[in-house]
Protein backbone atom coordinates (compact mmCIF):
# COMPACT_ATOMS: atom_id res chain seq x y z
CA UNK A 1 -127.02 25.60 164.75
CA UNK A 2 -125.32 26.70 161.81
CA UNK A 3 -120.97 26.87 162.24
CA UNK A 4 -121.82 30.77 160.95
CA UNK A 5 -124.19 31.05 164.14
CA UNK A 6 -121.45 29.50 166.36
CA UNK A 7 -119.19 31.75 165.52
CA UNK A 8 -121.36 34.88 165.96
CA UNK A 9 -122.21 34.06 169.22
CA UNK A 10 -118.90 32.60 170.76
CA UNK A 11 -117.38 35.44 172.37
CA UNK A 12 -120.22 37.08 173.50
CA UNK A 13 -122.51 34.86 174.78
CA UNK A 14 -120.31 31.53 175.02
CA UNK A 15 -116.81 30.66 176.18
CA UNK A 16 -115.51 27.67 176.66
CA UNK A 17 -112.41 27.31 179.48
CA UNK A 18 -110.12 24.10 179.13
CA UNK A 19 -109.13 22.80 182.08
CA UNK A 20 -106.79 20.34 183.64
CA UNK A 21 -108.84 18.22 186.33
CA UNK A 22 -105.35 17.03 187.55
CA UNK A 23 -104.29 20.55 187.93
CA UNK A 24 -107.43 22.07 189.73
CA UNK A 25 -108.63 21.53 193.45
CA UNK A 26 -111.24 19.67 194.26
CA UNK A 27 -114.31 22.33 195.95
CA UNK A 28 -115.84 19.52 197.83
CA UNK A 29 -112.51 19.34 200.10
CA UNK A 30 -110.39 22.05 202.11
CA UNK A 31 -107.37 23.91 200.47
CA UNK A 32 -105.33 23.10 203.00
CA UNK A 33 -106.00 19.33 202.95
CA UNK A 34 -105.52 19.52 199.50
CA UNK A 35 -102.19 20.89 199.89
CA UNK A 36 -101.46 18.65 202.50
CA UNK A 37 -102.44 15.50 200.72
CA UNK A 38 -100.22 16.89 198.08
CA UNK A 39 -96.97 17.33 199.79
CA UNK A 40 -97.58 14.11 201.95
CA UNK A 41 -97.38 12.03 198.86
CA UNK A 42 -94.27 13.85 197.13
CA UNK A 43 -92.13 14.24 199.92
CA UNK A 44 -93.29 11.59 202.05
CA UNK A 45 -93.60 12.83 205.35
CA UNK A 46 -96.45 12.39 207.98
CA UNK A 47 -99.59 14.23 208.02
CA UNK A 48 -98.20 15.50 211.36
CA UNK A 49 -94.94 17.21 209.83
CA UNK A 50 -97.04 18.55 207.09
CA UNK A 51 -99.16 20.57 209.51
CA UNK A 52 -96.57 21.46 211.78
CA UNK A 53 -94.27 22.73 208.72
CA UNK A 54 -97.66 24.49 207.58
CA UNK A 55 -97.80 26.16 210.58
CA UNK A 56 -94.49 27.63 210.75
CA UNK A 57 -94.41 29.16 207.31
CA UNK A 58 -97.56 30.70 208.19
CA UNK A 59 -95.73 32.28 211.01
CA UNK A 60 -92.52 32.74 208.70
């Protein structure tokens, strides 16, 4: 294809969307153990305190 034909037809037909894989969630797992996992590993804390803290901002 032609850069001229590219060009027509990005925009209207094609998009491209950069992403971060380091900055997305994974669909195969659960938000919330992805969120988990998260916090575990920067503020080291069992997976225990992460669901009870979970909990209680819920409830917040």
């Amino acid at each position: 294809m032609s850069p001229e034909a590219q060009r027509r037809m990005l925009g209207r037909k094609l998009a491209m969307v950069f992403l971060d894989p380091m900055m997305t969630l994974n669909p195969v797992l659960r938000v919330g153990d992805q969120m988990a996992m998260a916090v575990r590993v920067h503020a080291n804390v069992s997976k225990t305190a992460v669901w009870e803290q979970a909990r209680q901002r819920e409830h917040a």
